[in-house]
C-alpha atoms as a PDB file:
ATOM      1  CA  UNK A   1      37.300  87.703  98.046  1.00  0.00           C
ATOM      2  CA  UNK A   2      37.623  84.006  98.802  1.00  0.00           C
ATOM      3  CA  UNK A   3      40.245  82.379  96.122  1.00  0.00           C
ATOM      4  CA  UNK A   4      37.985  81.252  92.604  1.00  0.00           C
ATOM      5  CA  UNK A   5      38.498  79.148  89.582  1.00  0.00           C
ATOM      6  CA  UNK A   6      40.238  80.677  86.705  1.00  0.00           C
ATOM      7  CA  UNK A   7      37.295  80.043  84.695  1.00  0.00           C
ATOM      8  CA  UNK A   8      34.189  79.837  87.423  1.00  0.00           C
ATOM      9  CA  UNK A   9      31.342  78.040  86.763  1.00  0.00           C
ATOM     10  CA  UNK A  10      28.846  78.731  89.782  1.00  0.00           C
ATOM     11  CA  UNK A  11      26.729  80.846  88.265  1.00  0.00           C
ATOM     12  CA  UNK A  12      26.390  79.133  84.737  1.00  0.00           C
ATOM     13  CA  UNK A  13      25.253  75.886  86.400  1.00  0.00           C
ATOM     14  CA  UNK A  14      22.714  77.747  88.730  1.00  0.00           C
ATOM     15  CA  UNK A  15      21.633  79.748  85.564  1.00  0.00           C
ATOM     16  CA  UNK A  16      20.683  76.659  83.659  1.00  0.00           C
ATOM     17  CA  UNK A  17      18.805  75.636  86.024  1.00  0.00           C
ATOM     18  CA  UNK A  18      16.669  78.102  86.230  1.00  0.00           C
ATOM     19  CA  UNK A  19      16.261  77.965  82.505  1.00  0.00           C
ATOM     20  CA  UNK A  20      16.151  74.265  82.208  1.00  0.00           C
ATOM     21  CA  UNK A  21      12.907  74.271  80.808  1.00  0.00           C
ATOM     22  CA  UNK A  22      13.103  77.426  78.521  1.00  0.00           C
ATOM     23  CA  UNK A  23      12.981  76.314  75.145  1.00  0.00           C
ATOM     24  CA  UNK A  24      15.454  78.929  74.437  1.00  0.00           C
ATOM     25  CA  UNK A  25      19.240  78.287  73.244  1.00  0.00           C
ATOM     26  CA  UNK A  26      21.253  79.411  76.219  1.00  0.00           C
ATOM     27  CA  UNK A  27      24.015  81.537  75.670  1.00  0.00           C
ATOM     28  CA  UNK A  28      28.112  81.821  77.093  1.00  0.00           C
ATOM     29  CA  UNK A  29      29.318  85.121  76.381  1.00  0.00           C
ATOM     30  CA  UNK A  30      32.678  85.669  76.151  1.00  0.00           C
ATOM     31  CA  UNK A  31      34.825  89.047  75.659  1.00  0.00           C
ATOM     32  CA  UNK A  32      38.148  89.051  75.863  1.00  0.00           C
ATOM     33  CA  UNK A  33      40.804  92.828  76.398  1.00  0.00           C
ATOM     34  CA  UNK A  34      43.103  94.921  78.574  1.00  0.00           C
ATOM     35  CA  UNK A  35      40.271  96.255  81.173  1.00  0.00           C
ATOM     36  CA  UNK A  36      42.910  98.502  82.394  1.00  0.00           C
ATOM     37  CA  UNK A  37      41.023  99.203  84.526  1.00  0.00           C
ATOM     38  CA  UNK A  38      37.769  97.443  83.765  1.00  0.00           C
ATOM     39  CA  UNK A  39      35.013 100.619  83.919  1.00  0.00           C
ATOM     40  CA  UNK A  40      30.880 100.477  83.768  1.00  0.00           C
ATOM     41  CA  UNK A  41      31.061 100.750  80.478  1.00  0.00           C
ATOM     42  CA  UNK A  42      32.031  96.924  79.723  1.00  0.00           C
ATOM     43  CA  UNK A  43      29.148  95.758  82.047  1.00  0.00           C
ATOM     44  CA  UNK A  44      26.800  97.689  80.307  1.00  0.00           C
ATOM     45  CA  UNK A  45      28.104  96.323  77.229  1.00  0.00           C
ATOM     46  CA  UNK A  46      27.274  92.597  78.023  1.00  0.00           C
ATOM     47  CA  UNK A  47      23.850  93.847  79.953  1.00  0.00           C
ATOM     48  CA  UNK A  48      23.148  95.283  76.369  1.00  0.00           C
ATOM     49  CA  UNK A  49      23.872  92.143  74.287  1.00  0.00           C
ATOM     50  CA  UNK A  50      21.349  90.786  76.869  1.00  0.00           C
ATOM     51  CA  UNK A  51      18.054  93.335  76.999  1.00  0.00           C
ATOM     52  CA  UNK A  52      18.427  93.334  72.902  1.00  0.00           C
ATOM     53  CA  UNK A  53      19.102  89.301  72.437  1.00  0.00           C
ATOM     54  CA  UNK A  54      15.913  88.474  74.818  1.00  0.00           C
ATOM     55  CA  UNK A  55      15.042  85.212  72.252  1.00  0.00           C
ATOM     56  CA  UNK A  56      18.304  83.935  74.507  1.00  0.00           C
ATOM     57  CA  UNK A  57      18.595  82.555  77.727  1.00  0.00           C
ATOM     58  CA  UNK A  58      22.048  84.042  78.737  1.00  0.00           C
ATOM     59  CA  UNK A  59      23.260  81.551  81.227  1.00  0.00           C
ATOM     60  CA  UNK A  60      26.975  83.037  81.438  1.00  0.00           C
ATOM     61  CA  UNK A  61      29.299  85.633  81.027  1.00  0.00           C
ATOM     62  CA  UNK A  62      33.265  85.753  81.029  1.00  0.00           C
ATOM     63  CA  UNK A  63      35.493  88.742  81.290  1.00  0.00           C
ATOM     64  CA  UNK A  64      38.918  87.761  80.231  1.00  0.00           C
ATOM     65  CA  UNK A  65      41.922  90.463  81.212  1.00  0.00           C
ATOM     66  CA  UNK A  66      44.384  89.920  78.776  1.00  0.00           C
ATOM     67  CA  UNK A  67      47.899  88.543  79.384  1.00  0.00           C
ATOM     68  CA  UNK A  68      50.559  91.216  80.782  1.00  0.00           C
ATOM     69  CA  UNK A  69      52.576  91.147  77.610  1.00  0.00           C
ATOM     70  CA  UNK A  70      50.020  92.112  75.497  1.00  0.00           C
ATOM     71  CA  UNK A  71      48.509  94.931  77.986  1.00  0.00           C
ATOM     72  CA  UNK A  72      52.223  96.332  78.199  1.00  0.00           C
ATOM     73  CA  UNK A  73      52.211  96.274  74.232  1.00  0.00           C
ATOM     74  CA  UNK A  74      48.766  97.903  73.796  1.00  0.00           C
ATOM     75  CA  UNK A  75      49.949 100.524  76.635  1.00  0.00           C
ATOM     76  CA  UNK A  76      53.367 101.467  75.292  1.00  0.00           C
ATOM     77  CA  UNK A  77      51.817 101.961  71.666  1.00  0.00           C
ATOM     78  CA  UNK A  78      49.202 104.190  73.560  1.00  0.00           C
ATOM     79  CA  UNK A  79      52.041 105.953  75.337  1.00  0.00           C
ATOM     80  CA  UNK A  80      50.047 104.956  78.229  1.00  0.00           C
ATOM     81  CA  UNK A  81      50.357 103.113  81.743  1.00  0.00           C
ATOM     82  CA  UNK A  82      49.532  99.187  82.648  1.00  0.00           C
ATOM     83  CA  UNK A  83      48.038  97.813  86.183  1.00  0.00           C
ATOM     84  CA  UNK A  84      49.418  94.291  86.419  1.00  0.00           C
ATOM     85  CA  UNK A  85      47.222  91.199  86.220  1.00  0.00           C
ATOM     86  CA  UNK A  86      46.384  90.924  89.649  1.00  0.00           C
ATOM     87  CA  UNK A  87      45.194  93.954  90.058  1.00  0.00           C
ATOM     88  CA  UNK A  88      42.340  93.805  86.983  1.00  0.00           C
ATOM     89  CA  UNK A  89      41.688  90.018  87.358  1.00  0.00           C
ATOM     90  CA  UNK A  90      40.720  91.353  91.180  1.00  0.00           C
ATOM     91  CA  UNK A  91      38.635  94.424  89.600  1.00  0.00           C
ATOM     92  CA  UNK A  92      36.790  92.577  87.625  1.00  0.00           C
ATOM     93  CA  UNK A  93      35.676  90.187  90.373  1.00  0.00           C
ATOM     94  CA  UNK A  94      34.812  92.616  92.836  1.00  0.00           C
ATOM     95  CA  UNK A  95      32.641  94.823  89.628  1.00  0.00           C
ATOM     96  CA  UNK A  96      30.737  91.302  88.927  1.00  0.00           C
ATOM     97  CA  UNK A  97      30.709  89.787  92.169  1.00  0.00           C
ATOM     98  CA  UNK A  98      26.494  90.464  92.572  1.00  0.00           C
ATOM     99  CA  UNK A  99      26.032  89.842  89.344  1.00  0.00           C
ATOM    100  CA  UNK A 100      23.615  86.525  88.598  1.00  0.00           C
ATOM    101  CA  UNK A 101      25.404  85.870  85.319  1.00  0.00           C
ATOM    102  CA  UNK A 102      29.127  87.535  84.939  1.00  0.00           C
ATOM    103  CA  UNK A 103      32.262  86.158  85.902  1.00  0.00           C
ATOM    104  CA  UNK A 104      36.229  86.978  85.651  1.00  0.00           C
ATOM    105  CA  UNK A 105      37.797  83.934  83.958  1.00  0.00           C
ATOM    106  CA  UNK A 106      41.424  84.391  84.961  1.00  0.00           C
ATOM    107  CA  UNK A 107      42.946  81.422  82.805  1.00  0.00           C
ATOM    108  CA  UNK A 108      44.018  84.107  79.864  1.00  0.00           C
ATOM    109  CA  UNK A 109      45.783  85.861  82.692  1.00  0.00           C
ATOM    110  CA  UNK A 110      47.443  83.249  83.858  1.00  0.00           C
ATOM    111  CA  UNK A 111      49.139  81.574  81.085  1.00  0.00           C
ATOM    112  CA  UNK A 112      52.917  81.949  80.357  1.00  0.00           C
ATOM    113  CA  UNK A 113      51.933  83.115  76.862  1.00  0.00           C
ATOM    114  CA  UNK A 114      50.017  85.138  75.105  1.00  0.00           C
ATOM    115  CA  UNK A 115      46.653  83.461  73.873  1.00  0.00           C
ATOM    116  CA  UNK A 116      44.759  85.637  71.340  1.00  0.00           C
ATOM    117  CA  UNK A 117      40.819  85.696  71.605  1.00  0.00           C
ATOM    118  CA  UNK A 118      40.022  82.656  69.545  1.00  0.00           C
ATOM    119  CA  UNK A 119      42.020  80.226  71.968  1.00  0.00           C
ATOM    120  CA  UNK A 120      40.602  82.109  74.764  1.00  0.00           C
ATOM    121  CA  UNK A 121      36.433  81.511  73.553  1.00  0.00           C
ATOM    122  CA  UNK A 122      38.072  77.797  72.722  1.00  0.00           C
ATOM    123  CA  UNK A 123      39.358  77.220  76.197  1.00  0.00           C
ATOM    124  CA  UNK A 124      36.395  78.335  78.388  1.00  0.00           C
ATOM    125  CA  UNK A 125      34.076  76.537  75.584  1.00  0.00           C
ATOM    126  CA  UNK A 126      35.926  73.388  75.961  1.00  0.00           C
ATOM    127  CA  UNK A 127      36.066  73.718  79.818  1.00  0.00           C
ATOM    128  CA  UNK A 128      32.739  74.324  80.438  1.00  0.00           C
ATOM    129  CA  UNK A 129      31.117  71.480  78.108  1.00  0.00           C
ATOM    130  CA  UNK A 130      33.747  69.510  80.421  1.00  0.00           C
ATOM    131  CA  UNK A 131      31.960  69.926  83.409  1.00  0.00           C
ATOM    132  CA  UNK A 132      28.527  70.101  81.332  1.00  0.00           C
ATOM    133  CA  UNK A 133      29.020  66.458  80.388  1.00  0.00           C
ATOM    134  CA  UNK A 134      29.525  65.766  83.717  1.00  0.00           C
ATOM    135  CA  UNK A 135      26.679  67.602  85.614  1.00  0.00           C
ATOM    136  CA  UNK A 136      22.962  66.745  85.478  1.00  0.00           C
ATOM    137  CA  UNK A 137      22.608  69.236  83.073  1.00  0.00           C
ATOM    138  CA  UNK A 138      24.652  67.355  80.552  1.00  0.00           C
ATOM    139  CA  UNK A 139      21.026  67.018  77.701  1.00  0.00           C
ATOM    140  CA  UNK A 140      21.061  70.590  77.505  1.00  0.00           C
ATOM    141  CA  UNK A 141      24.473  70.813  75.822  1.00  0.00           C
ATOM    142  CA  UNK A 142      23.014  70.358  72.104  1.00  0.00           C
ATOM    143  CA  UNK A 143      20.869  74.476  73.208  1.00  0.00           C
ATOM    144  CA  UNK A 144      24.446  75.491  74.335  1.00  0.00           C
ATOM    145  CA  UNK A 145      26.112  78.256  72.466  1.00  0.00           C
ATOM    146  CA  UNK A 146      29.215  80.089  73.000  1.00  0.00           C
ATOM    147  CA  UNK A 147      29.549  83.893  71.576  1.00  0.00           C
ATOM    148  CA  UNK A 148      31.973  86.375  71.576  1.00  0.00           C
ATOM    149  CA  UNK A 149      31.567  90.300  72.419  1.00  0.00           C
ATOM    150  CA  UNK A 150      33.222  92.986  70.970  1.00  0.00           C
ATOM    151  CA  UNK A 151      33.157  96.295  69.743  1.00  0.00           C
ATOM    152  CA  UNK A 152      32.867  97.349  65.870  1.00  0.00           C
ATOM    153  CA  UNK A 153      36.654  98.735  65.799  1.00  0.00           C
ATOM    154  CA  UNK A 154      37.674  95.157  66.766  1.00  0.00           C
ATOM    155  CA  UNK A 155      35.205  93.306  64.214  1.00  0.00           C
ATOM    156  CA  UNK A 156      36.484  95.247  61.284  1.00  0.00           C
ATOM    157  CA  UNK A 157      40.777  95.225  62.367  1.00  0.00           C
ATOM    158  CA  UNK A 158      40.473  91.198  62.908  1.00  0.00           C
ATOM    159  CA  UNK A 159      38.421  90.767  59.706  1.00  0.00           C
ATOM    160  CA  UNK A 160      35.331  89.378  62.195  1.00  0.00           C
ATOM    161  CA  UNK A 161      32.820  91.023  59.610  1.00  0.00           C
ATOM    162  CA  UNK A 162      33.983  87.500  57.073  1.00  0.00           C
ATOM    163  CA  UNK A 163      32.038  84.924  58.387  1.00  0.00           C
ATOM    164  CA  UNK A 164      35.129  83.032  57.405  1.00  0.00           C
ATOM    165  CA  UNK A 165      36.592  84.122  60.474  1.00  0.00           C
ATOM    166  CA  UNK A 166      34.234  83.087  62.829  1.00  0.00           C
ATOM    167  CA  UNK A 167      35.449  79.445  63.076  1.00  0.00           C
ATOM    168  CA  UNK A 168      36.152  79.990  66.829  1.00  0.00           C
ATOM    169  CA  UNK A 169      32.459  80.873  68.025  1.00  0.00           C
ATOM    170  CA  UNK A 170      28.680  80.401  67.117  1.00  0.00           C
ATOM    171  CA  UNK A 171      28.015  83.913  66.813  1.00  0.00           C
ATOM    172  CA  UNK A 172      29.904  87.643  67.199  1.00  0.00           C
ATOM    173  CA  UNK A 173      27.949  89.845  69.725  1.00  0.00           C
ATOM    174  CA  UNK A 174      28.874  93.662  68.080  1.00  0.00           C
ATOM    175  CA  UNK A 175      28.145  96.458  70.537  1.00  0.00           C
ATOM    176  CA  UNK A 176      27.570  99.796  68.667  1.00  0.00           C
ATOM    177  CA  UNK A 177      28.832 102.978  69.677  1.00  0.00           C
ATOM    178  CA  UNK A 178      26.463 105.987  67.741  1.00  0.00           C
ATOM    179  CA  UNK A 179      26.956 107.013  64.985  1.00  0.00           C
ATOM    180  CA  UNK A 180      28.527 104.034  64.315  1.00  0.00           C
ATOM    181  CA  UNK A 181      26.949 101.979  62.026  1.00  0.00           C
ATOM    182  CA  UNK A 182      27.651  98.437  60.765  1.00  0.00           C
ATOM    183  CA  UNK A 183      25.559  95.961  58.167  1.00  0.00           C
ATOM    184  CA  UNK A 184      25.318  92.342  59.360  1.00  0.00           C
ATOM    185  CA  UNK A 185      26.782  89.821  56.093  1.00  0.00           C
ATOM    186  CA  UNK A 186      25.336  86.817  56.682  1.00  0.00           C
ATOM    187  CA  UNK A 187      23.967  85.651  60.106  1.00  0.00           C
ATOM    188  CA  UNK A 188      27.079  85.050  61.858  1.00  0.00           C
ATOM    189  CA  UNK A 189      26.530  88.843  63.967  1.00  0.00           C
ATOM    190  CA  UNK A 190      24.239  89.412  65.928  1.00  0.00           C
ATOM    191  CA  UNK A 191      24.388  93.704  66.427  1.00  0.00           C
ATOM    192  CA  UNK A 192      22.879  95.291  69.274  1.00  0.00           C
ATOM    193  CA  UNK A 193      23.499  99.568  70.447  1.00  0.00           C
ATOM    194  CA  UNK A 194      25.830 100.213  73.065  1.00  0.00           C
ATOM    195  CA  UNK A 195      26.226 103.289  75.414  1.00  0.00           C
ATOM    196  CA  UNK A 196      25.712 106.722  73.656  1.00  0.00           C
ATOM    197  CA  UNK A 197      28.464 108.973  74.953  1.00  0.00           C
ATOM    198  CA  UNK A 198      32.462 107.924  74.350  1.00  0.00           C
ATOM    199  CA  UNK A 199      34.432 106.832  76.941  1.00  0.00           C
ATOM    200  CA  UNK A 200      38.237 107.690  77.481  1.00  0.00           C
ATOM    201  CA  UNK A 201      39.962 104.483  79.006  1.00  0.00           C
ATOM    202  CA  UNK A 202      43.401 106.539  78.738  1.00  0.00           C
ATOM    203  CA  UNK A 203      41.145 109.700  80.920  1.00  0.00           C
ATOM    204  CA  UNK A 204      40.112 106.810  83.353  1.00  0.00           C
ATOM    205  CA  UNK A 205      43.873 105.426  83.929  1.00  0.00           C
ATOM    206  CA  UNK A 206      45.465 108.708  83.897  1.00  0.00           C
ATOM    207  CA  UNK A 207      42.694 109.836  86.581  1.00  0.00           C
ATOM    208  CA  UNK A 208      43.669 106.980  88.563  1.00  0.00           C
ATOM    209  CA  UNK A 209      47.679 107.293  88.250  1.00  0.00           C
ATOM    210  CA  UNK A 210      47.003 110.635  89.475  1.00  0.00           C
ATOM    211  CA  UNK A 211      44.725 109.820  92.302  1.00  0.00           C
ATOM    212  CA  UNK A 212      42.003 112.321  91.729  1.00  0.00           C
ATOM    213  CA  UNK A 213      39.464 109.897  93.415  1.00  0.00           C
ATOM    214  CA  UNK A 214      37.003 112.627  93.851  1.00  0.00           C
ATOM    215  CA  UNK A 215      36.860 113.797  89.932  1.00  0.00           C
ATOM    216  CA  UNK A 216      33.207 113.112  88.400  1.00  0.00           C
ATOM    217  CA  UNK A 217      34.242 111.664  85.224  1.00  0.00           C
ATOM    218  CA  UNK A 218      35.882 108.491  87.301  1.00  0.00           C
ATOM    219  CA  UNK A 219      32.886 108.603  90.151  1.00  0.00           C
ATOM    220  CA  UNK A 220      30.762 108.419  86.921  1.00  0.00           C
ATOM    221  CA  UNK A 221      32.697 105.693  85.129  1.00  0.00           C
ATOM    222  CA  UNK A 222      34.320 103.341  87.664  1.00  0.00           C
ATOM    223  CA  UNK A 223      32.168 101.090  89.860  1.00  0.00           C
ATOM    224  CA  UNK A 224      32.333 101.882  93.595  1.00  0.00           C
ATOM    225  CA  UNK A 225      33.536  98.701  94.583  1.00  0.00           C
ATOM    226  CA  UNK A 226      36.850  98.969  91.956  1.00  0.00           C
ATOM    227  CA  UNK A 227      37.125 102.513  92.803  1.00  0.00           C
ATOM    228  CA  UNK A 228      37.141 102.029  96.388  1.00  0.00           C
ATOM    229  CA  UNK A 229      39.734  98.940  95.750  1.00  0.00           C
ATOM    230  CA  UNK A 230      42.357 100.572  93.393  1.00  0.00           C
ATOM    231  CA  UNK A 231      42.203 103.642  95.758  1.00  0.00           C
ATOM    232  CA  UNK A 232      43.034 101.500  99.144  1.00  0.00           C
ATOM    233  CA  UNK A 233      45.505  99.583  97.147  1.00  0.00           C
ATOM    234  CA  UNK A 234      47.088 102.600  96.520  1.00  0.00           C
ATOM    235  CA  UNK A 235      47.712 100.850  92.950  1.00  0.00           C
ATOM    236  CA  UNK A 236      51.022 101.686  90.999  1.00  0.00           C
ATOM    237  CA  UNK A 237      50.900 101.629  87.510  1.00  0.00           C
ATOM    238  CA  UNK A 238      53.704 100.749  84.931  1.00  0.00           C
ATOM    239  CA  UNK A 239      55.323 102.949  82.934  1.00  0.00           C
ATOM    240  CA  UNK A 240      55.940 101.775  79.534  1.00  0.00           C
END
């Protein structure tokens, strides 16, 4: 893939304006975690906030990989494995690549620190009403809004369920799982269903470390075009 932006903006401005005269708001999604490796699973996810939300125009959405100190952390508490950055930011590109509306934004990635979720939603908010301002497209800022996906277990560990806590973002996207189950207080979530059956991120990475390429659970789960990549990359993971 040809080298991109850490936070690319293509497809948002081509997005808005085909929905320039929608009277819709027009919505940035943002999610932020490991995607270790990133699976179907998390497209779906943000495809899902987008069938149910249809009174939106959904002009953009970022996947953020999370800085390497924080995936080795997560990993090592899992007694699990990390791929380095390069590796997922590249996954994630090649998964979204056709995609009209999702993106990688690499700038979490990249930092020499670790920036937790609100200063990641800040930093691609502020960066793209940047370029908004500056574009042709700059009247349709005041329809703009910025949300942030995630799944229940993360609303109720950060405390996202307090609307007090959702200084950092217009709204909280909440992808079910079934049975889970989860009652909106106030209007600050928006809750839509997710996928049905579980998925095993620690099955998918320990699938890949092994290189059983051919086993149906990761033809099911990975996208062909990360599959096919992490497989001629031969990837190495790292032991924590």
């Amino acid at each position: 893939l040809e080298p991109e932006e850490e936070i690319p903006l293509k497809k948002f401005f081509n997005n808005l304006e085909k929905t320039q005269t929608s009277e819709k708001e027009k919505v940035v999604l943002v999610s932020t975690g490991s995607y270790c490796p990133l699976h179907k699973k998390h497209i779906e996810s943000f495809e899902a906030a987008r069938a149910s939300l249809s009174n939106y125009d959904f002009v953009a959405g970022f996947i953020s990989p999370s800085h390497e100190s924080y995936v080795n952390f997560k990993m090592r508490m899992a007694n699990s494995c990390a791929i380095n950055k390069e590796m997922r930011i590249q996954s994630i590109r090649l998964a979204v690549r056709d995609s009209d509306w999702l993106c990688c934004s690499s700038w979490e990635s990249n930092q020499s620190y670790f920036a937790d979720y609100p200063a990641v939603v800040d930093r691609i908010r502020k960066y793209v009403l940047s370029k908004l301002r500056e574009s042709k497209w700059s009247h349709l800022e005041k329809k703009l809004r910025f949300m942030y996906i995630c799944g229940s277990d993360h609303v109720f560990k950060t405390g996202l369920d307090r609307p007090s806590n959702n200084n950092f973002c217009d709204k909280i996207v909440v992808v079910l799982r079934p049975p889970e189950h989860l009652q909106p207080v106030g209007n600050h979530l928006l809750v839509v269903p997710g996928f049905e059956k579980p998925v095993s991120s620690t099955l998918v990475r320990n699938l890949v470390k092994k290189g059983d390429w051919d086993n149906p659970y990761l033809l099911d789960l990975l996208p062909k075009e990360v599959l096919d990549y992490l497989k001629g990359e031969n990837v190495k993971f790292r032991d924590n």
